[in-house]
C-alpha atoms as a PDB file:
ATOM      1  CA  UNK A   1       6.767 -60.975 -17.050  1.00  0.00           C
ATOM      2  CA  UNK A   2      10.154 -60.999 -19.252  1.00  0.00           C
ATOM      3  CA  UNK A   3       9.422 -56.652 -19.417  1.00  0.00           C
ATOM      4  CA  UNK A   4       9.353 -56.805 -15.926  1.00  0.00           C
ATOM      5  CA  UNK A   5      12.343 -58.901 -15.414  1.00  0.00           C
ATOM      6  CA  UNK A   6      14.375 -57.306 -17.514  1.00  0.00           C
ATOM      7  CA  UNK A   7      13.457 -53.909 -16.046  1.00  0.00           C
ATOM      8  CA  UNK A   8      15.330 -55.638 -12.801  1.00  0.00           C
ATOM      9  CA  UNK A   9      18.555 -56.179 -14.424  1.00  0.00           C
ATOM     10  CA  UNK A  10      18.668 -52.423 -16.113  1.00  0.00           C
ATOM     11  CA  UNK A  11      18.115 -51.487 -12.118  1.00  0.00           C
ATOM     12  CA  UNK A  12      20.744 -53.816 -11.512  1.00  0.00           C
ATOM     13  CA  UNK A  13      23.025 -52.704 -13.046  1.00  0.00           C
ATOM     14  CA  UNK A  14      22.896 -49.093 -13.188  1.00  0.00           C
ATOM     15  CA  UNK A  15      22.858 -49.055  -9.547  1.00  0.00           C
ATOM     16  CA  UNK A  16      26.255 -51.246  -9.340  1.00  0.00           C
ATOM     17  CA  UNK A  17      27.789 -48.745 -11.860  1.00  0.00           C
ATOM     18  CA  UNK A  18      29.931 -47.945  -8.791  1.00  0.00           C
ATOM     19  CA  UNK A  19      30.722 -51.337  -7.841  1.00  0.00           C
ATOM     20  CA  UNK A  20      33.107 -52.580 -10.088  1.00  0.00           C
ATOM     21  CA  UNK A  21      35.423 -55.765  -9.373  1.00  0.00           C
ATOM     22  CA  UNK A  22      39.061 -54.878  -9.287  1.00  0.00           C
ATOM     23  CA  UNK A  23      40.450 -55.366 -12.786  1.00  0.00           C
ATOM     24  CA  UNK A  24      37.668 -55.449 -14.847  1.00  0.00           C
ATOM     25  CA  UNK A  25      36.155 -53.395 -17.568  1.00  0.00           C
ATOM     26  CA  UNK A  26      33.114 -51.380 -18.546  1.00  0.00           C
ATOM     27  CA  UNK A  27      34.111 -51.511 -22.049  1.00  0.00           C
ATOM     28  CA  UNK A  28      31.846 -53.196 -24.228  1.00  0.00           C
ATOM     29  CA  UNK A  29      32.947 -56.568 -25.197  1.00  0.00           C
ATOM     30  CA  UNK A  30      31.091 -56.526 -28.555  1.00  0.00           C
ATOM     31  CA  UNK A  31      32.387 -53.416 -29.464  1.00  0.00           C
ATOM     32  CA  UNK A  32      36.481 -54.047 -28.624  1.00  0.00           C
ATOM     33  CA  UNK A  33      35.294 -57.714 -30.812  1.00  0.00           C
ATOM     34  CA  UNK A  34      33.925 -55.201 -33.514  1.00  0.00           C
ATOM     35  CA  UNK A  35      37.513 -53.546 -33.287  1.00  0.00           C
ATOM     36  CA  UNK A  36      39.426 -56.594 -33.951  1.00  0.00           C
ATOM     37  CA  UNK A  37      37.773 -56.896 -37.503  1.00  0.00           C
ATOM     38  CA  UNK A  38      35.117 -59.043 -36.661  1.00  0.00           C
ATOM     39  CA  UNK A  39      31.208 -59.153 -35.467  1.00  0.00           C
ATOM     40  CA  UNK A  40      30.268 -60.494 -32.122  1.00  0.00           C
ATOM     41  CA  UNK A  41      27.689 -63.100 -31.782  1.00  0.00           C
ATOM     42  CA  UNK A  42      24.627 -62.767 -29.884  1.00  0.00           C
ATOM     43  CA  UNK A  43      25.389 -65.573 -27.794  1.00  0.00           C
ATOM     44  CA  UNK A  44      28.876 -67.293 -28.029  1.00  0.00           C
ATOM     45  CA  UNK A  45      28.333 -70.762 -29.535  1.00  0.00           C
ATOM     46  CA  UNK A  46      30.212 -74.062 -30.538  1.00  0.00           C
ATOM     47  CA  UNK A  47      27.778 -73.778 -33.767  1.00  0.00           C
ATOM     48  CA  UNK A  48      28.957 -71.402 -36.824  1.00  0.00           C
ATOM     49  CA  UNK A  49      32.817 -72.264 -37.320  1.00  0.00           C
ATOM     50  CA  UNK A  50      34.999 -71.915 -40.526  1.00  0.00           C
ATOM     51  CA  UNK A  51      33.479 -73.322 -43.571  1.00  0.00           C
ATOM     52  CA  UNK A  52      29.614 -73.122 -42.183  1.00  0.00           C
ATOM     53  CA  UNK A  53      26.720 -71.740 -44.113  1.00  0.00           C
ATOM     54  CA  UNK A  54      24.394 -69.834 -42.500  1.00  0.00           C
ATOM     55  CA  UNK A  55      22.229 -66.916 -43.031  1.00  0.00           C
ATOM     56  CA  UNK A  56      20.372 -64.681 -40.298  1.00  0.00           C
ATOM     57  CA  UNK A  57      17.675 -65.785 -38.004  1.00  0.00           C
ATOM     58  CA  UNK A  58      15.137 -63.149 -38.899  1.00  0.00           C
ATOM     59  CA  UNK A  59      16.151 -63.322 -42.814  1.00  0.00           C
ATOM     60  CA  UNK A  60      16.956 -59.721 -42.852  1.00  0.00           C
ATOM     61  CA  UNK A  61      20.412 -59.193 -43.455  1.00  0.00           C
ATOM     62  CA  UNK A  62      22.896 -59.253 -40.858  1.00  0.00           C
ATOM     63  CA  UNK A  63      23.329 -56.582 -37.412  1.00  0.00           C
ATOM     64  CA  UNK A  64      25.704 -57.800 -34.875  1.00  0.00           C
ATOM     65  CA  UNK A  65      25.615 -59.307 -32.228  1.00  0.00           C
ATOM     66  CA  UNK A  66      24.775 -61.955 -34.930  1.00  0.00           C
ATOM     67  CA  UNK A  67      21.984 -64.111 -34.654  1.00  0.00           C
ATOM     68  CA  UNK A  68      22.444 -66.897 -36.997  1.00  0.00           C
ATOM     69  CA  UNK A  69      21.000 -69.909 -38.296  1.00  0.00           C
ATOM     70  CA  UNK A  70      22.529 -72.726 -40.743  1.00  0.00           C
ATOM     71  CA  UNK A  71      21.613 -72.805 -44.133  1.00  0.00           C
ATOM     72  CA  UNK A  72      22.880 -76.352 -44.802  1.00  0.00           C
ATOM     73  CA  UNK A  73      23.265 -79.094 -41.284  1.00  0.00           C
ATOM     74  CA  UNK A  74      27.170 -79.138 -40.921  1.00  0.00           C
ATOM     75  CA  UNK A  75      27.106 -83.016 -40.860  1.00  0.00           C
ATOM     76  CA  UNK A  76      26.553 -82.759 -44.407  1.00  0.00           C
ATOM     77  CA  UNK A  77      29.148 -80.699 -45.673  1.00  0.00           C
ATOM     78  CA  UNK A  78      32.715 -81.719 -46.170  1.00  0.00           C
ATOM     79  CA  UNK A  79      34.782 -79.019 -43.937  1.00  0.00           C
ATOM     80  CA  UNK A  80      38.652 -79.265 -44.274  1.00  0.00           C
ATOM     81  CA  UNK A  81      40.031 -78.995 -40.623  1.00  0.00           C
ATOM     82  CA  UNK A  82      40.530 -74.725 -39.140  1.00  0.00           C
ATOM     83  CA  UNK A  83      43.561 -73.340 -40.336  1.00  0.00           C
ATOM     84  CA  UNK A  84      45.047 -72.057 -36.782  1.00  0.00           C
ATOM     85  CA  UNK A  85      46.202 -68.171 -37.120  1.00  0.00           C
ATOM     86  CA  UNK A  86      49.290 -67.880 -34.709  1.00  0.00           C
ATOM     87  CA  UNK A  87      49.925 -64.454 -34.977  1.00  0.00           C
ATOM     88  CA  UNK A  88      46.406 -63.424 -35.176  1.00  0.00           C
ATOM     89  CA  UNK A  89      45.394 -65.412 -32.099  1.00  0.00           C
ATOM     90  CA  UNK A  90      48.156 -64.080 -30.002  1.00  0.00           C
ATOM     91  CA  UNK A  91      46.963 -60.226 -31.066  1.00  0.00           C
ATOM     92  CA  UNK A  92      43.380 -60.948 -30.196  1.00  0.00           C
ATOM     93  CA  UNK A  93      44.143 -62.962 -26.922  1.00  0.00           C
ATOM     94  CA  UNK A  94      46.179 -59.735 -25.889  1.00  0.00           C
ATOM     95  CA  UNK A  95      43.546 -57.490 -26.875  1.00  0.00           C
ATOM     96  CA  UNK A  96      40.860 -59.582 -25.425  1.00  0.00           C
ATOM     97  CA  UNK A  97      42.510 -60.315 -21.905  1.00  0.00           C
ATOM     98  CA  UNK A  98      40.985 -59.212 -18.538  1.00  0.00           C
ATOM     99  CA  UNK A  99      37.840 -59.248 -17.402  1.00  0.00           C
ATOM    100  CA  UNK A 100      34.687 -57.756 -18.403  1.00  0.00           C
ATOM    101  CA  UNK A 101      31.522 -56.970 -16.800  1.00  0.00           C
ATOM    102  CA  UNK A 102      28.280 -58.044 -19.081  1.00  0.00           C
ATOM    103  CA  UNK A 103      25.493 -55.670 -19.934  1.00  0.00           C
ATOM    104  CA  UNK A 104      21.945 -55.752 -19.336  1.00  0.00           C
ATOM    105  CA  UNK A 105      21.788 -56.701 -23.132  1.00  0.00           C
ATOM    106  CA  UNK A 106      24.145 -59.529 -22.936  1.00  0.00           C
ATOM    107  CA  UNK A 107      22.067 -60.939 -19.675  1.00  0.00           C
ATOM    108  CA  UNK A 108      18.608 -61.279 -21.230  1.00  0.00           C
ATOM    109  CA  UNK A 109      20.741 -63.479 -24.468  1.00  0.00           C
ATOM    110  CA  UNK A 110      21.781 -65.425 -21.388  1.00  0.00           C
ATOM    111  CA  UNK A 111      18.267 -66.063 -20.357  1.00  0.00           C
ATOM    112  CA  UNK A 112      19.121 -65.060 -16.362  1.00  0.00           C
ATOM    113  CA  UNK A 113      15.703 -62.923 -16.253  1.00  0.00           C
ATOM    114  CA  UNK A 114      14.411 -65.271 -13.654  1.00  0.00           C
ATOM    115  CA  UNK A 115      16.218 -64.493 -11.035  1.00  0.00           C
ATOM    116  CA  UNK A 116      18.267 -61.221 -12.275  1.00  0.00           C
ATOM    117  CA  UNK A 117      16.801 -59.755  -8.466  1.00  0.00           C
ATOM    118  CA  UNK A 118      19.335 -61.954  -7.228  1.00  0.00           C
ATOM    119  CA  UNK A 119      22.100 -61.149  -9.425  1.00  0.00           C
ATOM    120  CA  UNK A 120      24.604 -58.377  -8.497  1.00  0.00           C
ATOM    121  CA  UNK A 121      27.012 -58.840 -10.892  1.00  0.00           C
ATOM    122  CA  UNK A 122      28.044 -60.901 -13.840  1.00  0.00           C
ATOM    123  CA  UNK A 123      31.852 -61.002 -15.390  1.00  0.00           C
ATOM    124  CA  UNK A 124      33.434 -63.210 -18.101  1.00  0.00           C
ATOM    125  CA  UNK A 125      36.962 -63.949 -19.111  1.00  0.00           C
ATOM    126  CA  UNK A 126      38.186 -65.392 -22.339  1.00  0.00           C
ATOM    127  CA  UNK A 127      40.834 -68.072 -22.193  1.00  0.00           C
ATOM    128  CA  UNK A 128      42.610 -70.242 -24.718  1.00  0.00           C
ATOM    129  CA  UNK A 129      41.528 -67.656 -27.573  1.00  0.00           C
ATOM    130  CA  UNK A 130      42.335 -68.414 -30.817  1.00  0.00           C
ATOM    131  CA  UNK A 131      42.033 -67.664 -34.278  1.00  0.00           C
ATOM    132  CA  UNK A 132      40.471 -69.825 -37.107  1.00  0.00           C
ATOM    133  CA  UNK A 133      40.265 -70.163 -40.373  1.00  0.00           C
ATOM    134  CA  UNK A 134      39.441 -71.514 -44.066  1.00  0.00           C
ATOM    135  CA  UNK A 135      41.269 -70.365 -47.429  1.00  0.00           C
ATOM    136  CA  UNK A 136      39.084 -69.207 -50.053  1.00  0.00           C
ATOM    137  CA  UNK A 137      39.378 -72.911 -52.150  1.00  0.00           C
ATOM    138  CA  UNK A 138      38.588 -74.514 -48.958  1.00  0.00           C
ATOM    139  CA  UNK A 139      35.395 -72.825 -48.905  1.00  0.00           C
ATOM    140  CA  UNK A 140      34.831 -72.574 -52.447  1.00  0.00           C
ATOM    141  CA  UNK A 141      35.476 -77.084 -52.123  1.00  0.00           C
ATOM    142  CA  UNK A 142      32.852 -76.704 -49.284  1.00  0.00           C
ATOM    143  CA  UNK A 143      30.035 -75.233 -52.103  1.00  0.00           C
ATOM    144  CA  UNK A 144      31.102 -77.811 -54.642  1.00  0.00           C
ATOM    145  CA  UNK A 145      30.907 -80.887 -52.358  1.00  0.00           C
ATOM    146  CA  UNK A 146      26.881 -79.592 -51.904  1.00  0.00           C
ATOM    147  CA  UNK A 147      24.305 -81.870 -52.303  1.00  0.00           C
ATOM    148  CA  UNK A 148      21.142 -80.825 -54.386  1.00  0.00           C
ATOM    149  CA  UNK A 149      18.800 -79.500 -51.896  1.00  0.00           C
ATOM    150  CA  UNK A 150      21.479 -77.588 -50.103  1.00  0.00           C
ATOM    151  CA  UNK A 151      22.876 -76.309 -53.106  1.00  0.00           C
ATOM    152  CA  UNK A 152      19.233 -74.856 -54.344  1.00  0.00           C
ATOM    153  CA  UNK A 153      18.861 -73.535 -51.293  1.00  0.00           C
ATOM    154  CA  UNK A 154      22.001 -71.458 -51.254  1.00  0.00           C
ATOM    155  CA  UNK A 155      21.168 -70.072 -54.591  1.00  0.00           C
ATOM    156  CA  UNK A 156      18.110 -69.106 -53.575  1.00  0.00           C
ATOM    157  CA  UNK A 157      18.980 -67.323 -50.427  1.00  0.00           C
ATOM    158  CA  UNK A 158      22.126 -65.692 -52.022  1.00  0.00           C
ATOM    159  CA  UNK A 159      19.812 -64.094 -54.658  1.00  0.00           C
ATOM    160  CA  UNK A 160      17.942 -62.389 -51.898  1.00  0.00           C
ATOM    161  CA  UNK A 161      21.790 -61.023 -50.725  1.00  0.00           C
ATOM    162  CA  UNK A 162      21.239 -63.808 -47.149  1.00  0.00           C
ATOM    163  CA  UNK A 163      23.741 -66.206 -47.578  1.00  0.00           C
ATOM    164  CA  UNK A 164      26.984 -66.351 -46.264  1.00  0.00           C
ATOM    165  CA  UNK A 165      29.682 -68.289 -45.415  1.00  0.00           C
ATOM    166  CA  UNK A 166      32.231 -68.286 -42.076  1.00  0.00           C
ATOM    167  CA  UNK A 167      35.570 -67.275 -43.132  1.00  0.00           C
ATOM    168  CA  UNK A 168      37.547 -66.983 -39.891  1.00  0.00           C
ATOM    169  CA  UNK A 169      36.553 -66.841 -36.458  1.00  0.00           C
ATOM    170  CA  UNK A 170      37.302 -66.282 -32.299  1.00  0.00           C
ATOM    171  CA  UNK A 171      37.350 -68.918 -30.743  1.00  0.00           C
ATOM    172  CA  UNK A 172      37.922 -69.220 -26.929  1.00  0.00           C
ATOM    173  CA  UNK A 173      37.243 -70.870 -23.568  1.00  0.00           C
ATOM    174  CA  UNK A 174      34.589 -68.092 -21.845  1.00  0.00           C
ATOM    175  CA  UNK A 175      34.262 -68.211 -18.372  1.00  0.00           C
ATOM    176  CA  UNK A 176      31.082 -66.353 -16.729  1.00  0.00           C
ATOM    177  CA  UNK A 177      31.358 -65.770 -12.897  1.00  0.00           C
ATOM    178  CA  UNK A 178      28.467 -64.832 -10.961  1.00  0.00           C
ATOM    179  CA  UNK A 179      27.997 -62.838  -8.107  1.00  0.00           C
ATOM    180  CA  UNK A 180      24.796 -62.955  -6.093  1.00  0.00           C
ATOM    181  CA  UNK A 181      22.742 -60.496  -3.624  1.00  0.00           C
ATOM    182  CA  UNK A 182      23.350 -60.926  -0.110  1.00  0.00           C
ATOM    183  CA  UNK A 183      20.731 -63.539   1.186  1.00  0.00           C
ATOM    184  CA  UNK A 184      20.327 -65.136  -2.022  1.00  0.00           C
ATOM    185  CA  UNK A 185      19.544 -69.024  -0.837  1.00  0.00           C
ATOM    186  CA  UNK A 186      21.650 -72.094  -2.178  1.00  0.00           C
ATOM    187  CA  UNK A 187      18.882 -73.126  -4.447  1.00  0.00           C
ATOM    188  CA  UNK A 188      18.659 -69.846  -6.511  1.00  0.00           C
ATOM    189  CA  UNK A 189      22.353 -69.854  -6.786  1.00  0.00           C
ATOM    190  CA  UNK A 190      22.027 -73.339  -8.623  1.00  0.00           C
ATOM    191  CA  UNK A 191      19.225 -72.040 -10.648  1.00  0.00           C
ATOM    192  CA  UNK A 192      21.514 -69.199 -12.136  1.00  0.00           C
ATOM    193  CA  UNK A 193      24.039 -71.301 -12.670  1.00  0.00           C
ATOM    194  CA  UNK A 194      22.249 -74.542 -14.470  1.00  0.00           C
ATOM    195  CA  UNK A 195      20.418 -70.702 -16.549  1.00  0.00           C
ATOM    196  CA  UNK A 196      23.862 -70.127 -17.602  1.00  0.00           C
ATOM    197  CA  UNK A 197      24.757 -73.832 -18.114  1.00  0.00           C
ATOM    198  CA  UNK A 198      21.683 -73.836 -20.150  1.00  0.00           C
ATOM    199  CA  UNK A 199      22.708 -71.292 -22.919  1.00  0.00           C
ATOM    200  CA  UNK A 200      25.434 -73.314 -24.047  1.00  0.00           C
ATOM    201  CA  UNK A 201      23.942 -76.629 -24.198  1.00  0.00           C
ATOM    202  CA  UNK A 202      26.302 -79.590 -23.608  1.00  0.00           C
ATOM    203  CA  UNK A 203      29.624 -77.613 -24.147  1.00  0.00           C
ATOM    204  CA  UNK A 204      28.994 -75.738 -20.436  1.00  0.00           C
ATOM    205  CA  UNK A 205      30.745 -76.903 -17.415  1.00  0.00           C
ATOM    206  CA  UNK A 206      30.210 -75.564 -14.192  1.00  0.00           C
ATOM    207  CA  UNK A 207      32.544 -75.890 -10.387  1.00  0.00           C
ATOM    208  CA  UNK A 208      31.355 -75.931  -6.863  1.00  0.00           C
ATOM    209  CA  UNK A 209      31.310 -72.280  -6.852  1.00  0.00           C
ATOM    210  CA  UNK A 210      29.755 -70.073  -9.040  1.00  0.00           C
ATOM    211  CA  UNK A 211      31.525 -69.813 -12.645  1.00  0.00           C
ATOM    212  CA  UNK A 212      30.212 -71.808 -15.527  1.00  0.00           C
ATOM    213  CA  UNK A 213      33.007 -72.498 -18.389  1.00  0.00           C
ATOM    214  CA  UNK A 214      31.901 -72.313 -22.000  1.00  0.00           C
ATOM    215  CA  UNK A 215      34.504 -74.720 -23.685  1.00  0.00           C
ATOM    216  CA  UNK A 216      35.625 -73.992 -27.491  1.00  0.00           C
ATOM    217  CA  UNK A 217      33.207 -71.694 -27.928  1.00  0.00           C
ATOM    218  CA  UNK A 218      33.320 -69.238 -31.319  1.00  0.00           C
ATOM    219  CA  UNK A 219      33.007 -65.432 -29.781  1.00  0.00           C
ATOM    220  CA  UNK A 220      33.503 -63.091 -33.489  1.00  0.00           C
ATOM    221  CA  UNK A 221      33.217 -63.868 -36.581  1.00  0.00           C
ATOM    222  CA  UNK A 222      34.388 -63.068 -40.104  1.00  0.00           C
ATOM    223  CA  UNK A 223      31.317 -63.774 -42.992  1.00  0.00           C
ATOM    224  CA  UNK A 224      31.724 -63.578 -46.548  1.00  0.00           C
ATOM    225  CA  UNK A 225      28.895 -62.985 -48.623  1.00  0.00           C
ATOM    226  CA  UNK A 226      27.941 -65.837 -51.151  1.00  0.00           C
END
């Protein structure tokens, strides 16, 4: 059923190739992200700042869009507060500005299968973007501060070349506006919205119309091999 589904939105959105809102862009998102010096996640997230250890879902090795998962629970570790980039933040909020339309790729991560035969379009915007990050002793004071277990398992995931450790990151306000089919009833509208409510967890907020606002969440990211 998730074949067929997203067989819709690859319809979808080929055939709206033509269709494209005033102002936005076909370029891809992870790619321009890619350009700035950093890899994209799969699915922008409040989880994976500065400081965190982590290591790939699928254990191996890393292949943005980045699908992560922690090595050691955050609420354990002692994480210095983001160093805020100015001048890198303004650069990649320039770079970054404008809208863009989202893939059929980028749709399944957001889990809007369901009811992509309503869907004629999906756009985000990134606001508030900025830059953060740790200096090498702060993350080097991070790896001392570990406990036993966590330490161990570090090691043991580093030896196999799968552990790594956020150095800087993108962080921004993402805002995901949806347009629907003609016809499309009241109720499936609020479906596709609480969908993309959904992928963010608590940190989505949503108005009367249809946009959904990821707040603070980390877009790219910078890892450094421990």
């Amino acid at each position: 059923m998730r074949n067929m589904f997203a067989a819709c939105i690859c319809a979808m959105l080929l055939a709206s190739c033509g269709s494209v809102p005033s102002g936005s862009k076909q370029a891809n998102l992870n790619n321009l992200v890619a350009s700035l010096g950093y890899d994209a996640l799969a699915l922008p997230s409040t989880a994976y700042g500065p400081g965190s250890l982590v290591t790939s879902v699928k254990g191996s090795g890393l292949q943005p869009p980045l699908r992560l998962t922690y090595l050691c629970r955050p609420d354990f570790t002692d994480t210095p507060p983001p160093i805020i980039d100015s001048a890198a933040s303004s650069e990649v909020s320039s770079a970054l500005k404008g809208s863009f339309q989202l893939d059929a790729s980028a749709l399944q991560q957001l889990g809007l299968g369901a009811h992509a035969n309503y869907i004629r379009s999906v756009s985000l915007r990134l606001n508030n973007v900025t830059v953060e990050q740790l200096a090498y002793d702060d993350l080097e004071g991070i790896r001392s501060g570990l406990g036993p277990k966590c330490r161990e398992l570090v090691e043991n995931f580093s030896r196999k070349s799968l552990a790594y450790q956020t150095k800087q990151a993108i962080r921004a306000d993402v805002v995901y506006t949806v347009q629907l089919q003609r016809g499309a009833s009241a109720e499936v509208k609020g479906l596709v919205i609480q969908s993309l409510k959904a992928a963010f967890g608590g940190s989505a907020q949503s108005d009367q119309g249809s946009t959904v606002t990821g707040k603070g969440l980390f877009y790219g990211l910078v890892l450094t091999k421990l």
